[in-house]
Protein backbone atom coordinates (compact mmCIF):
# COMPACT_ATOMS: atom_id res chain seq x y z
CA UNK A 1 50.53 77.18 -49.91
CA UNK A 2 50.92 74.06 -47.41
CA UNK A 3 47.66 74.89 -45.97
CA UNK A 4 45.70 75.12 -49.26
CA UNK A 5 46.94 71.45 -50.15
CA UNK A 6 46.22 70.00 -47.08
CA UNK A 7 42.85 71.29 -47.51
CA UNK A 8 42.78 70.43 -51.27
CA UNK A 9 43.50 66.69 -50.33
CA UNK A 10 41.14 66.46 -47.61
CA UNK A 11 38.40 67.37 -49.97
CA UNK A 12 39.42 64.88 -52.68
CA UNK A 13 39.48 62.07 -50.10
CA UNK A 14 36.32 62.77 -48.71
CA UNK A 15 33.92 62.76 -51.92
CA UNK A 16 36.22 59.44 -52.44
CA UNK A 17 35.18 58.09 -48.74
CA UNK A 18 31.16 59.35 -49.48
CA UNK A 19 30.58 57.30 -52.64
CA UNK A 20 32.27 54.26 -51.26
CA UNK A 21 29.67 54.69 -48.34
CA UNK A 22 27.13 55.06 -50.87
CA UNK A 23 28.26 52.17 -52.59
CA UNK A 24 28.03 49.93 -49.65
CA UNK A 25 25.14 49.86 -47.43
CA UNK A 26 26.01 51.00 -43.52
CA UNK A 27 23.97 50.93 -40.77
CA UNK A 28 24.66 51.69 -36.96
CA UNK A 29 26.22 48.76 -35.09
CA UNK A 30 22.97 48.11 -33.20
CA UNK A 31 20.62 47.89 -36.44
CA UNK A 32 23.53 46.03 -38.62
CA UNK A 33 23.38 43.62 -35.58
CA UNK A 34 19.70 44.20 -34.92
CA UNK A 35 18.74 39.85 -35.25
CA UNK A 36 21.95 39.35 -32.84
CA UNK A 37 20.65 41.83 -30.76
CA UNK A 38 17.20 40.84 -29.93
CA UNK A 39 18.70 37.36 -29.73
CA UNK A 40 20.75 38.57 -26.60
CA UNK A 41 17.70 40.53 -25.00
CA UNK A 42 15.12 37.06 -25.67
CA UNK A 43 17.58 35.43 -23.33
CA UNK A 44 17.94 38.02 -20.77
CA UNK A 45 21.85 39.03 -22.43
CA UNK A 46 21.05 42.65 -23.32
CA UNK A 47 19.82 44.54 -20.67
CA UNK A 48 19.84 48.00 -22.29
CA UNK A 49 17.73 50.45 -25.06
CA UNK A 50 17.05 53.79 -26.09
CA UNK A 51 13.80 55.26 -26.80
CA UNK A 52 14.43 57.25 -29.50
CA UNK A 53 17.28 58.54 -31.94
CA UNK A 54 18.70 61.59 -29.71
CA UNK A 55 18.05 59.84 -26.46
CA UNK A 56 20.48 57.83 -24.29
CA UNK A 57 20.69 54.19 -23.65
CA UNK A 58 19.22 53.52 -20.43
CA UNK A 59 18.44 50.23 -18.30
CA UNK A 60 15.82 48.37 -19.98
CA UNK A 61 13.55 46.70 -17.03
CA UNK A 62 11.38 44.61 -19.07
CA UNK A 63 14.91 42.82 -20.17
CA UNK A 64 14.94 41.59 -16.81
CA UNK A 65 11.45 39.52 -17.18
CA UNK A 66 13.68 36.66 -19.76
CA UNK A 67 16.09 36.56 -17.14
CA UNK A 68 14.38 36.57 -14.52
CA UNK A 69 12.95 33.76 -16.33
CA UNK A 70 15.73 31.42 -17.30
CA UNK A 71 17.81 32.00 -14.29
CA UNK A 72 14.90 30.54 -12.50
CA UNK A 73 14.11 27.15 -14.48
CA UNK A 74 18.17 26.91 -14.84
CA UNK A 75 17.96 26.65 -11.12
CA UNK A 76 14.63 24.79 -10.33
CA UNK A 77 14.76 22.69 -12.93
CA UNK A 78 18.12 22.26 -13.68
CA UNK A 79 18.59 21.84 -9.91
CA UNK A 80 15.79 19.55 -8.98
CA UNK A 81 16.98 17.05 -12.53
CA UNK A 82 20.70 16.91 -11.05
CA UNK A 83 19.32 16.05 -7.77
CA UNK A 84 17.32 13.32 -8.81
CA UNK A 85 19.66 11.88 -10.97
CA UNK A 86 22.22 11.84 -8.18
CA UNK A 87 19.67 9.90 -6.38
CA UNK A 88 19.55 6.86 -8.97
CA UNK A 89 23.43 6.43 -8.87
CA UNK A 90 23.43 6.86 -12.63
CA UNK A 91 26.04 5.08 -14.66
CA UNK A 92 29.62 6.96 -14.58
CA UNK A 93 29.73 7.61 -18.37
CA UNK A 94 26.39 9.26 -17.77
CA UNK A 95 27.72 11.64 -15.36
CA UNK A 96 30.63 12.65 -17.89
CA UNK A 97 27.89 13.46 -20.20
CA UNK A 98 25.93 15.65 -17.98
CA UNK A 99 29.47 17.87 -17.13
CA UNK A 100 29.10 19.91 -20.82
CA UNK A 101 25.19 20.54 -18.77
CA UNK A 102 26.52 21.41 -15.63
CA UNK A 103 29.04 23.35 -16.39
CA UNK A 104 26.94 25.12 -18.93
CA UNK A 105 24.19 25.73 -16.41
CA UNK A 106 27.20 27.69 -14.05
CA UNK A 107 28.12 29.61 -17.12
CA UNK A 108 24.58 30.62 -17.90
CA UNK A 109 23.85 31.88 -14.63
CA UNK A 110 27.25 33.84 -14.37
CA UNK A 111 26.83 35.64 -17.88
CA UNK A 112 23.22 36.99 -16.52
CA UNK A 113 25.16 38.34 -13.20
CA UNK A 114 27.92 39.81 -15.47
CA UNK A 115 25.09 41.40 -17.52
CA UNK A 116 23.64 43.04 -14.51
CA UNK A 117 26.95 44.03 -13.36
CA UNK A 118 28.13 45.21 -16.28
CA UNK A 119 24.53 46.80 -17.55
CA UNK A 120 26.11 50.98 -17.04
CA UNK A 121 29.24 49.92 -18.79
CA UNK A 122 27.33 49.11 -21.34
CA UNK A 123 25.07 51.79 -21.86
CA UNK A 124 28.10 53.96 -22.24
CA UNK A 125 29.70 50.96 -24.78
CA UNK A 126 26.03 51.13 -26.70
CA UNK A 127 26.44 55.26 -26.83
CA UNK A 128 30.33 55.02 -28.25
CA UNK A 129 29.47 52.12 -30.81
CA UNK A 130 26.40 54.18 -32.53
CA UNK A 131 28.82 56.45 -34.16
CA UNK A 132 30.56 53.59 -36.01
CA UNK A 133 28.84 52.35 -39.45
CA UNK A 134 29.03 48.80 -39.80
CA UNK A 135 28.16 47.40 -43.82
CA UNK A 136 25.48 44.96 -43.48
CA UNK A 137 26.87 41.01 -44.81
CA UNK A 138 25.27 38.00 -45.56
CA UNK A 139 28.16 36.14 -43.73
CA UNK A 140 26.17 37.78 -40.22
CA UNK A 141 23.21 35.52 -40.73
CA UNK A 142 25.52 32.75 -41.83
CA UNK A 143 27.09 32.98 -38.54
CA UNK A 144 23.79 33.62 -36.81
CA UNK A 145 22.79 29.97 -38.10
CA UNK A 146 26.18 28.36 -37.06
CA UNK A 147 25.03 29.70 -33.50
CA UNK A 148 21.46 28.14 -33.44
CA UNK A 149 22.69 25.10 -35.19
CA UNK A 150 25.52 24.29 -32.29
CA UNK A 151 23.00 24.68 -29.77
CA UNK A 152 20.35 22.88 -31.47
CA UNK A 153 23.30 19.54 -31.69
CA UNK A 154 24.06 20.17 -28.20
CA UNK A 155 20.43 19.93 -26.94
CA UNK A 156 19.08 16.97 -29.13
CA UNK A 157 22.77 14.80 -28.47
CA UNK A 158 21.94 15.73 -24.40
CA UNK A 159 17.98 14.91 -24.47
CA UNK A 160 18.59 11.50 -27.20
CA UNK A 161 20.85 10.34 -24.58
CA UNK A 162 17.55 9.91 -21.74
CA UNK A 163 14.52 7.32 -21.66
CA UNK A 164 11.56 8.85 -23.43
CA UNK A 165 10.03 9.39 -19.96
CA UNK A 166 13.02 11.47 -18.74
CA UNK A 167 13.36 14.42 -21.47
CA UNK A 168 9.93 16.28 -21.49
CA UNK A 169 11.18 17.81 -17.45
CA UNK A 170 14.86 18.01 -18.63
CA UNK A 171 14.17 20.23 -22.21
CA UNK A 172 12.99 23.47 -20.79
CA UNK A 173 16.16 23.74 -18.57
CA UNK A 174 18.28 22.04 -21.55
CA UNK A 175 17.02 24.21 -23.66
CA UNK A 176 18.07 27.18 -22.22
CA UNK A 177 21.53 25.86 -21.27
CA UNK A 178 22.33 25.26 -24.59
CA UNK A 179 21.02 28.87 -26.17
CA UNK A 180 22.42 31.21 -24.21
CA UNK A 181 25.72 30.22 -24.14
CA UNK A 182 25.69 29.96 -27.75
CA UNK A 183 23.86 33.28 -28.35
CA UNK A 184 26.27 34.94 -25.93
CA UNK A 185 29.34 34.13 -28.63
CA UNK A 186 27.13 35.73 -30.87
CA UNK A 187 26.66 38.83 -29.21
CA UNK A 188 31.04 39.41 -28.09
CA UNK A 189 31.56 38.30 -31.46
CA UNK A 190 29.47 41.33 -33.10
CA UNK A 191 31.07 43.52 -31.21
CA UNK A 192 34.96 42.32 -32.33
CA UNK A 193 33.57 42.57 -35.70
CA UNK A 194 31.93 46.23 -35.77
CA UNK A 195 35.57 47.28 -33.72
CA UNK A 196 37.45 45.33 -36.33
CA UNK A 197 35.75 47.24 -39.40
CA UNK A 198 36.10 50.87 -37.22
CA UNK A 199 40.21 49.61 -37.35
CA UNK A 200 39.87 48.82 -41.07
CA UNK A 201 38.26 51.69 -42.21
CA UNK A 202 41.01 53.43 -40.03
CA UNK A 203 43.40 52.10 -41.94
CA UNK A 204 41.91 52.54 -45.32
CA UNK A 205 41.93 56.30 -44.96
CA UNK A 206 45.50 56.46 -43.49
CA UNK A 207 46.39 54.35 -46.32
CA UNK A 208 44.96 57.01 -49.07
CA UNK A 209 45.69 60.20 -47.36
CA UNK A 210 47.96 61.78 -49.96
CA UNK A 211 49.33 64.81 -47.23
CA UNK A 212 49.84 65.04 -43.98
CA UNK A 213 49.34 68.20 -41.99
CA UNK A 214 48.58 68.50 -38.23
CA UNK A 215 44.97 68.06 -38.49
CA UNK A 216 45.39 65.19 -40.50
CA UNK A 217 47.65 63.71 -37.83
CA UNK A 218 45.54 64.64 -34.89
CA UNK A 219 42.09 63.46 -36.60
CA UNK A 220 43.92 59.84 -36.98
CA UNK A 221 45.05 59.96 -33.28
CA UNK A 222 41.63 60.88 -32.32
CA UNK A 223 40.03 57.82 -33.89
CA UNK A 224 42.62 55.70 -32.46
CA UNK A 225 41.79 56.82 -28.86
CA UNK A 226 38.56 56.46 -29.60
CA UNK A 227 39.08 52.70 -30.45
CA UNK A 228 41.15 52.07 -27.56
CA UNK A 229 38.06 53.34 -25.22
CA UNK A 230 35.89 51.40 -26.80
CA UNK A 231 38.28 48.16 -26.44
CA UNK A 232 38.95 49.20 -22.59
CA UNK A 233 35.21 49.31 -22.02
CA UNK A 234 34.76 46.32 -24.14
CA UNK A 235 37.37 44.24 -21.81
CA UNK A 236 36.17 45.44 -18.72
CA UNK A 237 32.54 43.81 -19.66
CA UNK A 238 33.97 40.64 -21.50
CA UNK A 239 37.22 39.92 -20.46
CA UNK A 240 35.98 37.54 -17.59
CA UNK A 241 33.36 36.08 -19.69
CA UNK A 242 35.46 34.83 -22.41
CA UNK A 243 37.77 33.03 -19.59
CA UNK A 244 35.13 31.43 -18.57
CA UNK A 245 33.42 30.37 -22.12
CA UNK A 246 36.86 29.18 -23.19
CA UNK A 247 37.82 27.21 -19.99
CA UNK A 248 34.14 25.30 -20.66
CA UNK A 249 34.65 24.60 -24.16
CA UNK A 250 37.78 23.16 -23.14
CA UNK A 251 36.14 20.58 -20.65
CA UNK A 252 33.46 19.73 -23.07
CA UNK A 253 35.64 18.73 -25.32
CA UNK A 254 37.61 16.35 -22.83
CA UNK A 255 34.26 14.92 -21.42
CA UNK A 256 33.31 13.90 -24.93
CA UNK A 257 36.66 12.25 -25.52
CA UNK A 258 36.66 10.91 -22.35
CA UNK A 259 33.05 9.15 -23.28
CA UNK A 260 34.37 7.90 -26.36
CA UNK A 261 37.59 6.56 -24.76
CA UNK A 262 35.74 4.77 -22.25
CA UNK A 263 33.23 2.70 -24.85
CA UNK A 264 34.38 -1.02 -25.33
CA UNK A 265 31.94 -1.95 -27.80
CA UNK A 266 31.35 -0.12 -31.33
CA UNK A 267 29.10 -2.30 -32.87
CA UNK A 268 25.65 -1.06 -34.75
CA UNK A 269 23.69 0.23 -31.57
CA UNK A 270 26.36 1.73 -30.08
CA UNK A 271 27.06 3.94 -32.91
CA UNK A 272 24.89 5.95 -31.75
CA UNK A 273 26.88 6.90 -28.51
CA UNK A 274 29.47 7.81 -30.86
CA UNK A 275 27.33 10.24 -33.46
CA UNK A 276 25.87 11.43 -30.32
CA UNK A 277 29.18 12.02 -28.47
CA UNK A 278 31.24 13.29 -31.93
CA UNK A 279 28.86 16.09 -32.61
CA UNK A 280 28.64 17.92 -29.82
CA UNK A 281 32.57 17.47 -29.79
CA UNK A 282 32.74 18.96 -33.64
CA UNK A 283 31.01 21.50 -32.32
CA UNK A 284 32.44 22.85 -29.80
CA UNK A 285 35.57 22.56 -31.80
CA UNK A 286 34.18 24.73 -34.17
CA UNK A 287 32.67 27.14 -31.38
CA UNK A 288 36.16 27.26 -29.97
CA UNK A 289 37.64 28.34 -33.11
CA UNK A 290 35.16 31.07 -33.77
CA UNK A 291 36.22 33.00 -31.05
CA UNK A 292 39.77 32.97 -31.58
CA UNK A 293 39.13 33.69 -35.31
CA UNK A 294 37.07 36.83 -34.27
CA UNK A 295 40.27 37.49 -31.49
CA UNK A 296 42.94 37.03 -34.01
CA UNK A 297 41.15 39.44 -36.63
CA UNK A 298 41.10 42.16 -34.49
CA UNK A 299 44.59 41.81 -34.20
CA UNK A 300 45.61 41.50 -37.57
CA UNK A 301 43.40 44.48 -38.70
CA UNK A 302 45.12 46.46 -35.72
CA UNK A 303 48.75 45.45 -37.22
CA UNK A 304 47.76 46.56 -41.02
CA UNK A 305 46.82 49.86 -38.91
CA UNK A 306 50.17 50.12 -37.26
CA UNK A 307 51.96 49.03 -40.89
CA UNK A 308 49.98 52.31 -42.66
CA UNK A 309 50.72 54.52 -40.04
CA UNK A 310 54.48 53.55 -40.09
CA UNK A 311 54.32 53.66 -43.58
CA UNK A 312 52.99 57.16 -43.05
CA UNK A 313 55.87 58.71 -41.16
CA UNK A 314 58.07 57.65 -43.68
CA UNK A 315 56.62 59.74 -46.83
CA UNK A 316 56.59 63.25 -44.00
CA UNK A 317 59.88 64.77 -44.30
CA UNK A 318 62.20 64.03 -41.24
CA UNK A 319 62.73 66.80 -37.98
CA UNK A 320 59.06 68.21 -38.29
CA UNK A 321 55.76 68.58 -36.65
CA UNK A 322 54.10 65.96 -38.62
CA UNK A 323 56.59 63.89 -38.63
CA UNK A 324 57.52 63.61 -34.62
CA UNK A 325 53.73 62.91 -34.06
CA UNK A 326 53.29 60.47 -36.17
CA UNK A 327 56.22 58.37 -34.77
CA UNK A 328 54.55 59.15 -31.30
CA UNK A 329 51.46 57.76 -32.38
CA UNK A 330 53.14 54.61 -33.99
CA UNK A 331 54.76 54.32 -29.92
CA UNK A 332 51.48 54.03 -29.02
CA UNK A 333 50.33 51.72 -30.89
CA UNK A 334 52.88 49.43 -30.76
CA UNK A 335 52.84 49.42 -27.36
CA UNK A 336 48.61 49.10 -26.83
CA UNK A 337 47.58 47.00 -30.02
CA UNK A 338 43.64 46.49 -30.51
CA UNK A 339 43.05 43.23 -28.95
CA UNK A 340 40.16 41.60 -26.89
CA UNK A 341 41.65 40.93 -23.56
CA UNK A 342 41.12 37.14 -21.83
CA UNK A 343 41.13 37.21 -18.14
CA UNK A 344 44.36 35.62 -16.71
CA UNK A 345 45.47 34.58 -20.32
CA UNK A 346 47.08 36.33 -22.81
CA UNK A 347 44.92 38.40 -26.15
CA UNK A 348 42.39 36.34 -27.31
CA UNK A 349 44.14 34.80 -31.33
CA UNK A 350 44.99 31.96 -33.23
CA UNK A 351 47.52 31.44 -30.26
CA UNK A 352 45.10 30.90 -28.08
CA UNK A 353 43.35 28.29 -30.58
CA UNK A 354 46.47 26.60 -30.61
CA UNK A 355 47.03 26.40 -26.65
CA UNK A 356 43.90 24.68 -25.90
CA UNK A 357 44.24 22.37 -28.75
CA UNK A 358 47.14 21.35 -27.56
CA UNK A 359 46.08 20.42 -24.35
CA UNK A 360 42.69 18.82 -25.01
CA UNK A 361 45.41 16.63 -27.94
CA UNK A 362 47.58 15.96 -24.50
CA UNK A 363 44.62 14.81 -22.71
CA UNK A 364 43.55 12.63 -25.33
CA UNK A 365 47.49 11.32 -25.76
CA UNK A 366 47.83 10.46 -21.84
CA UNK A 367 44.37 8.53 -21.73
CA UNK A 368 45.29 6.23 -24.25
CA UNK A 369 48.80 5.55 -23.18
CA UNK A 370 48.67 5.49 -19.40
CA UNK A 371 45.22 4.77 -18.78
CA UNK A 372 43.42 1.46 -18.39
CA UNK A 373 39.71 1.38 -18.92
CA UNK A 374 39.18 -1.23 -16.49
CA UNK A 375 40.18 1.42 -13.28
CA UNK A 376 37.33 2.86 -14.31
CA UNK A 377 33.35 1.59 -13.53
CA UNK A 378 31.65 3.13 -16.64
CA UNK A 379 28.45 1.31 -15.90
CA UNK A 380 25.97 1.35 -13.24
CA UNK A 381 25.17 -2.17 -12.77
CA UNK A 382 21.11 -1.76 -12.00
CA UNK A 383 18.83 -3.34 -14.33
CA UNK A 384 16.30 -1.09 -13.40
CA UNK A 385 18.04 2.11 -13.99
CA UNK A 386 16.45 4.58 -16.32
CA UNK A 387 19.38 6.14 -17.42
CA UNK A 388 21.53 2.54 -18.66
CA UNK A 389 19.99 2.92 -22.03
CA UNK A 390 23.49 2.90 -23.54
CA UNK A 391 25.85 0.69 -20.48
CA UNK A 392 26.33 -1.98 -22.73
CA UNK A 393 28.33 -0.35 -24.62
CA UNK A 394 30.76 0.70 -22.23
CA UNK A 395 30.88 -2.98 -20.18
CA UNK A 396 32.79 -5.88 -21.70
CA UNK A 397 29.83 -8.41 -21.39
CA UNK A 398 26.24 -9.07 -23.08
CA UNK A 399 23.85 -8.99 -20.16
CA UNK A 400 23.15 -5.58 -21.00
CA UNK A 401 22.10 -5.73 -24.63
CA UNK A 402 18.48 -6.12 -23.23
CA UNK A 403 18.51 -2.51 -23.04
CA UNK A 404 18.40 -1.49 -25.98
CA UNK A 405 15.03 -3.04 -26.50
């Protein structure tokens, strides 16, 4: 009698689960994804394919050629520039600018070693995700564009910065700098989002399952180990990576303050200093809270999950089967919520958002109250330099204005 309810219910819910599918168009993670996708593999990020439908993701050597590529003119040209540059004794405000490069240029060339590091993880990661339907959005090319648009600001503020001789052997290196960080946020943050809609749709059907027998209870726990695999792999692979990409939108953001702290003159021409200085800064801002906003969704979608399941346990009657496993998976849960792991740090969340905030705001605070911009030698001096397009603006006299011309 039990039995034939349980059975009776599971029926019900699943016509009610197949015409929402219908309803909503689904596709597998890597075709709902698919622009983000070949994004990551035109930079040399994803190193992995499959042939066909039934066969198994496999290393993908032709990848390799992109990053092969890039990791190449990141380190010729990128290398060769800095050296050079070095050699002019360029203007201190000039160096700030080039840290958001440098840095950038590290970055780039760790995320291709994590990539090859990483690339069997994530042929097993690739496998686990095609089983999970992800509904295909217009907000995913929306956030495609915020991704091409930050790098594009970051690249054109770095390059308007040189003398007209000086960009065409800096953009190919620039260029690259500024994409593949950019794409890389992309491609962690489609992967929070296809594991935050396999916790919602978790939910959902805990949330309108009318009976509870055993298999009802064991189907649920199944998914949920399923999710915590693919959030172990997913940490393993990223964890690292987002430590990194956090700790160098952090400095970015204090070497563009520090830029704009150190000008002394804001008249018309060096208003330009400041849109190109402010941009990159309002970007990064944004790029900063992107990540935590993907980070903090997860978690929220994994606490409505915990909420139906405790929820749950309270409609089974007390002392049985059901009920005793249902409490053991809430256990469980509370004590591993879905969250995407920062090396060193706590989950990545709106916390996290907060915490950096704070201490780029604290940075900011203690340069204009205990700092004096004459300790500092923001200007090169040299006449001949051809990187003191913009010094006047950051020396107290005129006898640079001639520059600008």
């Amino acid at each position: 009698m039990n039995g034939n309810l349980c059975l009776e219910s599971n029926k019900n819910g699943g016509e009610e689960e197949t015409s929402s599918q219908a309803s909503a168009k689904e596709l597998p993670m890597e075709e709902a994804y698919g622009a983000t996708i070949k994004f990551a593999r035109l930079v040399g990020l994803h190193l992995v394919t499959k042939k066909g439908e039934e066969q198994p993701y496999i290393f993908n050597h032709r990848a390799m050629v992109p990053l092969v590529i890039c990791s190449l003119i990141i380190l010729a040209n990128q290398g060769s520039l800095l050296a050079y540059t070095l050699s002019l004794h360029p203007p201190f405000w000039f160096l700030v600018m080039q840290i958001p490069l440098v840095f950038g240029c590290g970055f780039s060339l760790f995320a291709y070693i994590q990539s090859l590091r990483h690339s069997r993880r994530m042929m097993s990661y690739m496998a686990a995700l095609r089983t999970l339907k992800v509904p295909v959005t217009l907000r995913t090319r929306f956030i495609i564009g915020g991704a091409v648009s930050y790098a594009l600001v970051l690249g054109f503020c770095s390059l308007f910065l040189l003398s007209d001789w000086y960009v065409l052997p800096a953009l190919p290196s620039i260029i690259i700098i500024c994409f593949v960080p950019s794409v890389l946020d992309l491609y962690m943050g489609c992967f929070i989002m296809a594991l935050r809609t396999f916790t919602t749709k978790l939910t959902e059907k805990v949330r309108t399952q009318t009976s509870w027998c055993t298999e009802e209870v064991e189907a649920v726990a199944a998914e949920w180990i399923l999710l915590k695999k693919l959030l172990d792999i997913h940490n393993k692979i990223f964890s690292l990576t987002v430590h990194l990409r956090l700790l160098l939108l952090t400095l970015q953001s204090m070497a563009y303050l520090f830029v704009l702290w150190g000008m002394s003159r804001w008249d018309s021409g060096c208003l330009a200093v400041v849109v190109l200085t402010s941009l990159p800064h309002f970007e990064v801002t944004l790029r900063l809270g992107f990540l935590c906003t993907m980070g903090e969704r997860l978690l929220s979608s994994g606490e409505a999950l915990l909420a139906a399941v405790r929820a749950a346990a309270y409609t089974v009657k007390v002392a049985t089967h059901q009920h005793q496993e249902l409490i053991y998976l809430t256990a469980r849960m509370e004590a591993a919520p879905p969250a995407v792991h920062v090396w060193g740090m706590d989950s990545l969340s709106a916390r996290t958002c907060v915490s950096l905030t704070s201490l780029v705001t604290t940075y900011a605070l203690v340069l204009l109250q205990f700092c004096s911009r004459s300790d500092w030698r923001f200007t090169s001096g040299e006449r001949q330099h051809c990187m003191t397009r913009y010094d006047y603006c950051f020396s107290n006299s005129t006898e640079a204005s001639w520059m600008l011309y």
